[in-house]
Protein backbone atom coordinates (compact mmCIF):
# COMPACT_ATOMS: atom_id res chain seq x y z
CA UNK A 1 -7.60 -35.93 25.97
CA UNK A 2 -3.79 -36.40 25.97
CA UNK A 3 -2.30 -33.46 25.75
CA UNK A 4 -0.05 -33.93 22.56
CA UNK A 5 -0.29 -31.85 19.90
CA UNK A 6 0.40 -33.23 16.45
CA UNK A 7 1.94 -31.24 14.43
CA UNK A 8 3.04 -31.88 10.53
CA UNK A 9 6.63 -31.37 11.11
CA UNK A 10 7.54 -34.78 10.92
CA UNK A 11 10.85 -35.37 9.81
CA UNK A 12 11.55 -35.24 6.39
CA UNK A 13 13.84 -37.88 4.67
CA UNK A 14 15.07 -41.05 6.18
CA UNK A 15 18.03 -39.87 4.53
CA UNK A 16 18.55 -36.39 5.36
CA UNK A 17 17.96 -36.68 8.90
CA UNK A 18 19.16 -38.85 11.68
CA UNK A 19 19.08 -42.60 12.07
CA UNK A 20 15.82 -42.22 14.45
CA UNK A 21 13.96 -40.33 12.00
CA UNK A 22 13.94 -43.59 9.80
CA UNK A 23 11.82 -45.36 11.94
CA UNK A 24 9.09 -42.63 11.29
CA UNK A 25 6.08 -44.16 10.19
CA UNK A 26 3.92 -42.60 7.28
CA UNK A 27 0.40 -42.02 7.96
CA UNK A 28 -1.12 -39.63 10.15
CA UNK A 29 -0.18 -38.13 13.09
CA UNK A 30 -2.42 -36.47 16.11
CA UNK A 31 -1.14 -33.41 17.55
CA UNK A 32 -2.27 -30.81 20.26
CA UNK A 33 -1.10 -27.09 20.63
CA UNK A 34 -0.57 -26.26 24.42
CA UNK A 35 -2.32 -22.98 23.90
CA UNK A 36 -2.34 -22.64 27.73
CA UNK A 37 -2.63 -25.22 30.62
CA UNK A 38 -5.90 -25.82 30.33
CA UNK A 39 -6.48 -25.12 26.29
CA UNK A 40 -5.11 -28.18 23.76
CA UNK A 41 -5.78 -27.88 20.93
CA UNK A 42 -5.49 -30.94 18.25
CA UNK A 43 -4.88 -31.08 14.53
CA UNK A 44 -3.65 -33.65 11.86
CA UNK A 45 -0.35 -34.22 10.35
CA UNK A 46 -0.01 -36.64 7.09
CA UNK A 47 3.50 -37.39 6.51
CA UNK A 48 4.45 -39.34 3.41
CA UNK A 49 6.49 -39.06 0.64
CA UNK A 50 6.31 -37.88 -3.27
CA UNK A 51 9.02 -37.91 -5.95
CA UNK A 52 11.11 -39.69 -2.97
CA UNK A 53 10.88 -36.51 -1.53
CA UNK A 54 9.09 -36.04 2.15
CA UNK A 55 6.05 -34.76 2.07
CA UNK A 56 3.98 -33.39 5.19
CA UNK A 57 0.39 -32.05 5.47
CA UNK A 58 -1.65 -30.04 8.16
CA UNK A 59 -5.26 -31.59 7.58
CA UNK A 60 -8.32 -29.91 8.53
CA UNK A 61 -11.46 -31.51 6.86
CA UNK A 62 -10.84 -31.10 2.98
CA UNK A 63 -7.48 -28.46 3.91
CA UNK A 64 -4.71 -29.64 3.14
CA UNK A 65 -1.52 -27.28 3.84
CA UNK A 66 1.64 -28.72 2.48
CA UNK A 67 4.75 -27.37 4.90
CA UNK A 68 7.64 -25.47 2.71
CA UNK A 69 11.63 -25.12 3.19
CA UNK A 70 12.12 -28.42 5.41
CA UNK A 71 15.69 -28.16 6.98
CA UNK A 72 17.31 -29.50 9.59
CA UNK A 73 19.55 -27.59 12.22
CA UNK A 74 21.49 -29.87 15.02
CA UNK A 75 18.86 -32.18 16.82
CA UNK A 76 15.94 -29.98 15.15
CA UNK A 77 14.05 -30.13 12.21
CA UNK A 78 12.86 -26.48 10.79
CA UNK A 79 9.31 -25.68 8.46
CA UNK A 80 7.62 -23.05 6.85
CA UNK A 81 4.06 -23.01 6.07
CA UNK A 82 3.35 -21.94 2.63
CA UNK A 83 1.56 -18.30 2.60
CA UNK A 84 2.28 -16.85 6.12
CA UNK A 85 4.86 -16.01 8.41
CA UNK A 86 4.86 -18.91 10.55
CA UNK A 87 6.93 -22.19 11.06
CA UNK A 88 7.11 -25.36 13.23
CA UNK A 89 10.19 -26.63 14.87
CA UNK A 90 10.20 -30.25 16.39
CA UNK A 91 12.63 -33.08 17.69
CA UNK A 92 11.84 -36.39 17.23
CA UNK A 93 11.67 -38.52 20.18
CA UNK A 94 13.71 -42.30 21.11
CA UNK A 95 10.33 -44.42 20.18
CA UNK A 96 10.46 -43.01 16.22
CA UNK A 97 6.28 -42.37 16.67
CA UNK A 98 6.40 -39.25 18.73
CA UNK A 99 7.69 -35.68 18.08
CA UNK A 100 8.48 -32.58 20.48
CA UNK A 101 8.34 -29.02 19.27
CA UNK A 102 6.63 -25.66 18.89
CA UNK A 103 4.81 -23.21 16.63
CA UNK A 104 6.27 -19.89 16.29
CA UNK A 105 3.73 -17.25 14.99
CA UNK A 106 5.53 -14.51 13.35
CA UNK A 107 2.21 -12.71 12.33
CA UNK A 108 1.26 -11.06 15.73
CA UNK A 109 3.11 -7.52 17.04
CA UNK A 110 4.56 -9.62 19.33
CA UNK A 111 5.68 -13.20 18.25
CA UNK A 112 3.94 -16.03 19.65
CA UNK A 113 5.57 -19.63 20.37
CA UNK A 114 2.98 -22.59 21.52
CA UNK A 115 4.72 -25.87 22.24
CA UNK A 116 3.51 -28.81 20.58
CA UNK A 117 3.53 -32.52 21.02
CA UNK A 118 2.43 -34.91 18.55
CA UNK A 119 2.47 -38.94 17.82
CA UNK A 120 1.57 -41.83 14.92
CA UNK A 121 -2.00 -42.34 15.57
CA UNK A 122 -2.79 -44.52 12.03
CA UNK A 123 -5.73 -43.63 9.63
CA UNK A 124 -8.51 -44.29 11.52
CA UNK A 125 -7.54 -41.51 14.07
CA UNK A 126 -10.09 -39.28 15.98
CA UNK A 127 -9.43 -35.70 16.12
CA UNK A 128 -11.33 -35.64 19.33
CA UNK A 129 -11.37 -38.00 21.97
CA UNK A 130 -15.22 -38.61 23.25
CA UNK A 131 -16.83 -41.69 24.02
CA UNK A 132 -17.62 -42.01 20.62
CA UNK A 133 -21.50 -42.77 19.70
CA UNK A 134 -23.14 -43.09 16.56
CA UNK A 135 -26.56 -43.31 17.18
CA UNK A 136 -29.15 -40.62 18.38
CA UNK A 137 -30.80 -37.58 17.24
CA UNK A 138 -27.79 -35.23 17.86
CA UNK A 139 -25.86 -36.66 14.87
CA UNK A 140 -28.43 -36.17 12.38
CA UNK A 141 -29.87 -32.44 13.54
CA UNK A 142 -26.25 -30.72 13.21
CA UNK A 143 -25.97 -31.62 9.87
CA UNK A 144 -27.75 -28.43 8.09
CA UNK A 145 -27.31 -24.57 8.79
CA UNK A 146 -27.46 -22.71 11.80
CA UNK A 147 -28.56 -19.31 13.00
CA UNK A 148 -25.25 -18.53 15.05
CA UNK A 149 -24.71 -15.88 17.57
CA UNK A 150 -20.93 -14.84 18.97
CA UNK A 151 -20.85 -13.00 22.53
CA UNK A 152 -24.40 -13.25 22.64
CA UNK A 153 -26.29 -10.19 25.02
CA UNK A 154 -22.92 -8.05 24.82
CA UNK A 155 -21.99 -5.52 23.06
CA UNK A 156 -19.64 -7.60 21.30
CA UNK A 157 -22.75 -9.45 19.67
CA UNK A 158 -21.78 -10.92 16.33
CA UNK A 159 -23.85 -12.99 14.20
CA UNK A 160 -22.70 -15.40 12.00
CA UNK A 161 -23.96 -18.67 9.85
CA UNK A 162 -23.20 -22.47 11.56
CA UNK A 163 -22.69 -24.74 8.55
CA UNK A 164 -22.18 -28.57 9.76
CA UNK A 165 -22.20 -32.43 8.80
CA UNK A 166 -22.03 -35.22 10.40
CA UNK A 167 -20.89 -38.49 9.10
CA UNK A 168 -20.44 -41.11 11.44
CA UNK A 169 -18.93 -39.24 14.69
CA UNK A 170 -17.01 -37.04 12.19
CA UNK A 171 -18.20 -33.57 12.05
CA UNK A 172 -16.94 -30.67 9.83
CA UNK A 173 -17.93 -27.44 8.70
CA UNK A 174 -17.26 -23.92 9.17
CA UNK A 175 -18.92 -20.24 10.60
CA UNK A 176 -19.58 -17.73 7.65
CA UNK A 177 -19.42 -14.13 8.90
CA UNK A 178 -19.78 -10.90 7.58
CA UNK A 179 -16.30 -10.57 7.38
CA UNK A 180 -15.32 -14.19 6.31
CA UNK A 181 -15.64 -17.36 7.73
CA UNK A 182 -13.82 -19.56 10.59
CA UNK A 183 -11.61 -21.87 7.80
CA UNK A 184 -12.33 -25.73 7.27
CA UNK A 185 -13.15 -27.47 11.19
CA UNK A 186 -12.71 -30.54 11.99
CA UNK A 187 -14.28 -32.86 14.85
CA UNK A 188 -16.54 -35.06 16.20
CA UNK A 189 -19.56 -35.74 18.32
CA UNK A 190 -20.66 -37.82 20.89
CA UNK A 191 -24.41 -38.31 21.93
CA UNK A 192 -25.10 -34.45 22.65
CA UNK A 193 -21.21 -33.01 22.45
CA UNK A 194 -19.46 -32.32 19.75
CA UNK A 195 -16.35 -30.44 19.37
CA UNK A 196 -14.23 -29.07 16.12
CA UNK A 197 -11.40 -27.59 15.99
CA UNK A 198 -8.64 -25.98 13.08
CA UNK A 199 -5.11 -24.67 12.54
CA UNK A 200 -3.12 -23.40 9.68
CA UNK A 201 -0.18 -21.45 10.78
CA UNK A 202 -1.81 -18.33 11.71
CA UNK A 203 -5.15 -19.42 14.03
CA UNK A 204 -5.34 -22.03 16.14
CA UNK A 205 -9.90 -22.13 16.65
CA UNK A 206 -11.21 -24.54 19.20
CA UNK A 207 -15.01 -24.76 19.31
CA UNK A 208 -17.21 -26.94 21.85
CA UNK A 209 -21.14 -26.93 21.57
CA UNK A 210 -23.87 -29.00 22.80
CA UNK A 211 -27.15 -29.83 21.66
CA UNK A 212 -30.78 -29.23 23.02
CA UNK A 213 -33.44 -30.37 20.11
CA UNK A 214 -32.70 -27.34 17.84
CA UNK A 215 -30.58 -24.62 19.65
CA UNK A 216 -27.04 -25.28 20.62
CA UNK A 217 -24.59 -23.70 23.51
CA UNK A 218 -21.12 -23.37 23.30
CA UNK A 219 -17.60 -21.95 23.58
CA UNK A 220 -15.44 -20.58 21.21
CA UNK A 221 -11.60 -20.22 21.90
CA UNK A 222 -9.31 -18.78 19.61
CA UNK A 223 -5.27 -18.08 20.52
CA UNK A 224 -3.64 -18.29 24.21
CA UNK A 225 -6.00 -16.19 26.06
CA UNK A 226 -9.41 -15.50 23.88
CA UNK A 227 -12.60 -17.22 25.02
CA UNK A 228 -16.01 -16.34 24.55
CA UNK A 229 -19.55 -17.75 24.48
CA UNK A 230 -21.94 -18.70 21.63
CA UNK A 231 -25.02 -20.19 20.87
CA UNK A 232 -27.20 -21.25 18.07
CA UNK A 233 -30.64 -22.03 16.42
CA UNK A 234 -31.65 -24.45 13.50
CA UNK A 235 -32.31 -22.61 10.57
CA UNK A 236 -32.26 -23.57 6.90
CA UNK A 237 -32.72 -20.12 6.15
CA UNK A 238 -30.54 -18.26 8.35
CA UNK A 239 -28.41 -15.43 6.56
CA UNK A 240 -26.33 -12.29 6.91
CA UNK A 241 -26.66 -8.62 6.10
CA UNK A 242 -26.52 -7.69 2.33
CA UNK A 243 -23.39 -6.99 1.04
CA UNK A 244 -24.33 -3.25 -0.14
CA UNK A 245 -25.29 -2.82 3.92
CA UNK A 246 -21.55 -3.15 5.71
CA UNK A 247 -19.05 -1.12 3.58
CA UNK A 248 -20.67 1.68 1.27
CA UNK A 249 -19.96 5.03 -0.46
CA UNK A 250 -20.55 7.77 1.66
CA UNK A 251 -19.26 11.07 -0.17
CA UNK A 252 -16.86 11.81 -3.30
CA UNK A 253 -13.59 12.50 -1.14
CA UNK A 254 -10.46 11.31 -3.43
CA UNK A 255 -8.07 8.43 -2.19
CA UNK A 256 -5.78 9.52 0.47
CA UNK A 257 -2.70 7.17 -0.21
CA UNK A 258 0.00 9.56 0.89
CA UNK A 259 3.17 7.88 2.69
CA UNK A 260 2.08 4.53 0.88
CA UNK A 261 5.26 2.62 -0.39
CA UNK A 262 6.56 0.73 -2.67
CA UNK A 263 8.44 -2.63 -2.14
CA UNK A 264 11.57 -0.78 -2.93
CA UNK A 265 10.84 1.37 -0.57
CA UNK A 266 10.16 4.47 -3.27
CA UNK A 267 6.79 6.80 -2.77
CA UNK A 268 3.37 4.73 -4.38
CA UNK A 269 1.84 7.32 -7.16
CA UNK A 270 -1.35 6.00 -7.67
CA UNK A 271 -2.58 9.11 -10.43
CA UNK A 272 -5.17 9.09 -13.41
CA UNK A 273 -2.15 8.66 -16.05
CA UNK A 274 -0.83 5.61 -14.57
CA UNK A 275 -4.13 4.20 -14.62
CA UNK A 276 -5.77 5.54 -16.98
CA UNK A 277 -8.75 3.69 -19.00
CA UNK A 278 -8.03 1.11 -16.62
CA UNK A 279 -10.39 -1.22 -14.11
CA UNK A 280 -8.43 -1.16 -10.66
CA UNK A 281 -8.76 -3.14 -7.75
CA UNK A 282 -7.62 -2.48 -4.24
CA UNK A 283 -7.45 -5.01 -2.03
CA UNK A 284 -7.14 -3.66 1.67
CA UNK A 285 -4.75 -6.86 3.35
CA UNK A 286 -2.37 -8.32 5.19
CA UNK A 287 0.03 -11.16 5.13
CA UNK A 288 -1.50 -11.94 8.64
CA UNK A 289 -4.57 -12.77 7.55
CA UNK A 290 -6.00 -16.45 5.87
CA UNK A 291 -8.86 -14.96 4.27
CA UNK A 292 -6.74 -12.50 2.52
CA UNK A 293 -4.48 -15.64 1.01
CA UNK A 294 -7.47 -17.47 0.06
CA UNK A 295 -8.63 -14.05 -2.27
CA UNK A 296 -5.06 -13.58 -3.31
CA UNK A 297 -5.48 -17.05 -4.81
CA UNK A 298 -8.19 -16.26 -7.16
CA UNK A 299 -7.19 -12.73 -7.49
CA UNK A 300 -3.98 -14.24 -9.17
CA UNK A 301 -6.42 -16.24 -11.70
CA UNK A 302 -8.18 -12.78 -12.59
CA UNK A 303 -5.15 -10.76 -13.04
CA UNK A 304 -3.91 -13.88 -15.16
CA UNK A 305 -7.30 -13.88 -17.46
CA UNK A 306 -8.00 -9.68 -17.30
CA UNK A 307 -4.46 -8.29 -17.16
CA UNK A 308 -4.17 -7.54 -21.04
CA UNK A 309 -7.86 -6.29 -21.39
CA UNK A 310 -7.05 -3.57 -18.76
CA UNK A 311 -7.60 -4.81 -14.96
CA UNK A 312 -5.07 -3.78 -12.49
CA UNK A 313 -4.80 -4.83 -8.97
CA UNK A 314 -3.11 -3.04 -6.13
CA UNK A 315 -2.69 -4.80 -2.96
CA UNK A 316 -2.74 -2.42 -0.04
CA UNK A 317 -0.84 -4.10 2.93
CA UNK A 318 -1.30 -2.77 6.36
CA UNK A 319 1.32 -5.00 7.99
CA UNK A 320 1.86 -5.56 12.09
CA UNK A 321 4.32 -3.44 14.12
CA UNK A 322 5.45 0.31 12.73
CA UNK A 323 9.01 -0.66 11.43
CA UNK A 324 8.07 -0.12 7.54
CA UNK A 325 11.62 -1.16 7.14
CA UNK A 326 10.41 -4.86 8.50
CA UNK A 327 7.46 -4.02 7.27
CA UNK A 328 8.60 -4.15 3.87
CA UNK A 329 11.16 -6.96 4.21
CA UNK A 330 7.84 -9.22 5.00
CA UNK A 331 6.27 -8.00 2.47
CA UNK A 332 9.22 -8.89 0.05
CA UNK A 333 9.18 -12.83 1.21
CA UNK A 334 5.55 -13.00 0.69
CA UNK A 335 5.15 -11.75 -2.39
CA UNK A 336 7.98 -14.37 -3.58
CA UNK A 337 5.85 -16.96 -1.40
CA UNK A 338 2.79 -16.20 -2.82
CA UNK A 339 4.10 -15.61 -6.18
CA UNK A 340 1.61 -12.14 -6.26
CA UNK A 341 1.76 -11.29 -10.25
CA UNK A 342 0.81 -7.94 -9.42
CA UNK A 343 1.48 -4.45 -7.50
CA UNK A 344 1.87 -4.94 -3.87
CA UNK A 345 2.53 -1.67 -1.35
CA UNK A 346 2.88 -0.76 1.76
CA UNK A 347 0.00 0.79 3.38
CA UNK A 348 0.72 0.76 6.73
CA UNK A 349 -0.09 -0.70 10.50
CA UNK A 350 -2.56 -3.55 10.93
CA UNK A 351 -5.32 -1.38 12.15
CA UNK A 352 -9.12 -0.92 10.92
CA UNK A 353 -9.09 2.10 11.49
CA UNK A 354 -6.28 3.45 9.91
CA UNK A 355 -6.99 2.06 6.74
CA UNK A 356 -10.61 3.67 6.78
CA UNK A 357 -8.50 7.17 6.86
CA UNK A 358 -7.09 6.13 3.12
CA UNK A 359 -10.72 5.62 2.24
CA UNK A 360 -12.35 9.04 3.34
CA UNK A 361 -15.22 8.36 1.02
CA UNK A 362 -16.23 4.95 2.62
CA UNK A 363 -18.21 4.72 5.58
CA UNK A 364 -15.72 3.01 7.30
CA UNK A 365 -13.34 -0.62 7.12
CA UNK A 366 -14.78 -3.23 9.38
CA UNK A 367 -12.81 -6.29 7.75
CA UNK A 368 -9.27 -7.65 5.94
CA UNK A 369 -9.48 -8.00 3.05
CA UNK A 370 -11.99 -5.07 2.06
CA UNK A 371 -11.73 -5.42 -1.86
CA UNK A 372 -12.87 -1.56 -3.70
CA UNK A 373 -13.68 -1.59 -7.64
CA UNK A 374 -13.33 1.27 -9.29
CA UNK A 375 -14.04 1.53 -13.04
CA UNK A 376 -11.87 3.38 -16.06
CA UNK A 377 -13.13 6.59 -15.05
CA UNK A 378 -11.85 6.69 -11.51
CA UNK A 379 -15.49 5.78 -9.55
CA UNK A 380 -15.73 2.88 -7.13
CA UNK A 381 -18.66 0.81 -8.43
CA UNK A 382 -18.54 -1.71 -5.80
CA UNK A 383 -16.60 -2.31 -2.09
CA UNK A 384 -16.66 -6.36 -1.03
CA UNK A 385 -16.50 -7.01 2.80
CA UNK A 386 -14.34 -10.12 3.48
CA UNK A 387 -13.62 -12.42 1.77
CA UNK A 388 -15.79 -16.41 1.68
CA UNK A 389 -13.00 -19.08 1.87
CA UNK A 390 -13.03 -22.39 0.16
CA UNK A 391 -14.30 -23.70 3.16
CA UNK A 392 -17.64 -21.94 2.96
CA UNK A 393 -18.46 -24.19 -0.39
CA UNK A 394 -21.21 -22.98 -2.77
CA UNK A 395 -20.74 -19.78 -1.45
CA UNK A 396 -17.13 -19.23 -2.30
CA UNK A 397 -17.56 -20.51 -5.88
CA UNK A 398 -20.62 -18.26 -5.82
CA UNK A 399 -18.68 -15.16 -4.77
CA UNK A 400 -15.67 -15.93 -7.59
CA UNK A 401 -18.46 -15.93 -10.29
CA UNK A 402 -20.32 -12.96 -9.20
CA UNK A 403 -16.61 -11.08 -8.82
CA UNK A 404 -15.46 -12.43 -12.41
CA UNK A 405 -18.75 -11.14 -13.56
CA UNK A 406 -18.21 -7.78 -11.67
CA UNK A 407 -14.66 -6.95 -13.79
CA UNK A 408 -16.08 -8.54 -16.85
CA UNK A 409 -18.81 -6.13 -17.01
CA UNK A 410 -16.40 -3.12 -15.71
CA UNK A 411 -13.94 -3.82 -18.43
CA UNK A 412 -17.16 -4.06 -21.24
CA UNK A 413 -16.64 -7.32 -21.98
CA UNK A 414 -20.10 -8.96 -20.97
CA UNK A 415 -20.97 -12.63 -21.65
């Protein structure tokens, strides 16, 4: 592989920028993220233009994540991704079809910066760069589901659901856990190997595997440093634990939301008058975490369609680091991001276990976003673990309708 990272800064406007950004060329662009010196990670940038305005994408299978707040400071070019606290920063190189840069990840305790290279590589670019072959049995048998194991014979076991297709060399898909899923990945195979990879501001996931009949080894590398093991078996039937199994009722202790905050920086009251006769959701989050975007998303079409029959939503944030000052400033910019309709407070530090202390009554919080329902009389009636992206499919739209049918039925208004 050559070790260039693409990434969807390209410049922006032949006519903002300097005279070598107008010999750009529109198309798409293959990029790699030097996670490490041994770790490169590639993704896709589109770069076109709409409205005679530039336009640049970060594609991963059917993703696409248009960049925000394009600006240009001396010799560099400066962008935001949409939702989270992350942007790109790039120079364009003397040739016009190559760009030099890095991604700074503001979501971490400690910020992260990964350089980047990335070039024009025209539409009929490979994400990965095997020996490409497109006949054998390998092709066909990943297409289907898979009975997927992380960490396998540790006590770090995790299982999960493989969900692949092949068309062509081109593979895509995604891992559905119990606490989400691994976002839209991209790749391709070649006679036995296949590899897929994705990136979106916030994760950077690089996944290898190879294929033996019906079982598959691989490796799984996510960031500058994580790396772990997993393997597979063919199963059309391969599922996870019930939802009512992970995050449950345990005992009738009351909320414990003391030292929560508002965005302007007052106490949060969260009392039976204020919400009274009302459906409430909390939505334990982050602005760290994808999964939590993708249920903010349809959580903003619920408030939009329940508001006015009595549904209120309350999203908890438990944000990195311990300065709530900070703290709060993020939350500010991504509720104006976002364009969050509804109450958003601070909660406190990004820690599981912190935010299972504001939820005495729950046996515990193993995931962001952990979504609680409680009805007009102040009992939780159901607790959702994770959230099931777009890129899990049926199983996303699935989830929406059984959710829109949840606060339909809480607020009495049945079908």
């Amino acid at each position: 592989m050559r070790h260039i990272l693409l990434f969807t800064l390209l410049f922006i406007s032949f006519s903002t920028f300097s005279q070598r950004i107008k010999t750009i060329e529109f198309g798409r662009w293959r990029g790699e993220l030097a996670m490490n010196d041994r770790l490169f990670v590639p993704f896709f940038i589109d770069f076109s233009k709409e409205n005679n305005k530039p336009k640049i994408e970060i594609v991963n299978a059917n993703e696409r994540i248009v960049l925000k707040e394009i600006k240009e400071k001396n010799d560099s070019v400066y962008t935001q991704f949409p939702e989270l606290d992350a942007i790109l920063v790039f120079k364009v190189q003397e040739s016009g079809k190559e760009i030099r840069g890095y991604w700074l990840n503001r979501n971490k305790k400690v910020q992260v910066k990964i350089p980047f290279n990335a070039y024009f590589a025209g539409e009929n670019a490979k994400r990965m760069e095997f020996n490409q072959d497109e006949s054998g049995l390998a092709n066909k048998n990943l297409t289907g589901k898979w009975d997927v194991t992380f960490s396998p014979n540790t006590k770090d076991a995790e299982k999960s659901v493989g969900v692949f297709e092949v068309t062509g060399t081109k593979v895509t898909g995604t891992f559905l856990t119990e606490t989400g899923d691994y976002r839209f990945l991209e790749g391709n195979i070649s006679n036995n190997e296949f590899a897929l990879s994705t990136f979106n501001g916030s994760w950077a996931f690089y996944f290898t595997g190879k294929i033996d009949g019906d079982k598959i080894e691989g490796k799984y590398y996510s960031g500058v440093s994580y790396s772990t093991d997993w393997i597979a078996v063919k199963d059309e039937n391969a599922k996870l634990r019930e939802e009512q199994e992970l995050t449950f009722v345990k005992n009738n202790a009351d909320f414990n939301f003391k030292g929560f905050k508002e965005l302007n920086g007052k106490p949060f009251v969260f009392s039976s008058k204020t919400y009274a006769n009302k459906v409430v959701i909390f939505q334990i989050m982050g602005t760290w975490c994808p999964n939590c975007v993708d249920e903010i998303k349809f959580f903003k079409e619920l408030y939009a369609l329940y508001n006015r029959e009595g549904l209120e939503i309350v999203a908890l944030a438990y944000e990195v680091g311990t300065d709530q000052k900070a703290q709060i400033k993020r939350l500010q910019a991504f509720k104006k991001r976002t364009g969050i309709p509804y109450k958003i407070v601070l909660a406190g530090t990004s820690n599981k276990d912190v935010a299972a202390s504001h939820f005495p009554m729950l046996n515990g919080i193993m995931s962001f976003p952990t979504t609680v329902f409680v009805d007009q009389k102040g009992k939780i009636q159901r607790v959702l673990t994770g959230f099931s992206g777009p890129a899990t499919g049926n199983t996303h739209k699935q989830l929406k309708t059984d959710i829109q049918l949840e606060v339909e039925k809480l607020l009495g208004l049945g079908r």
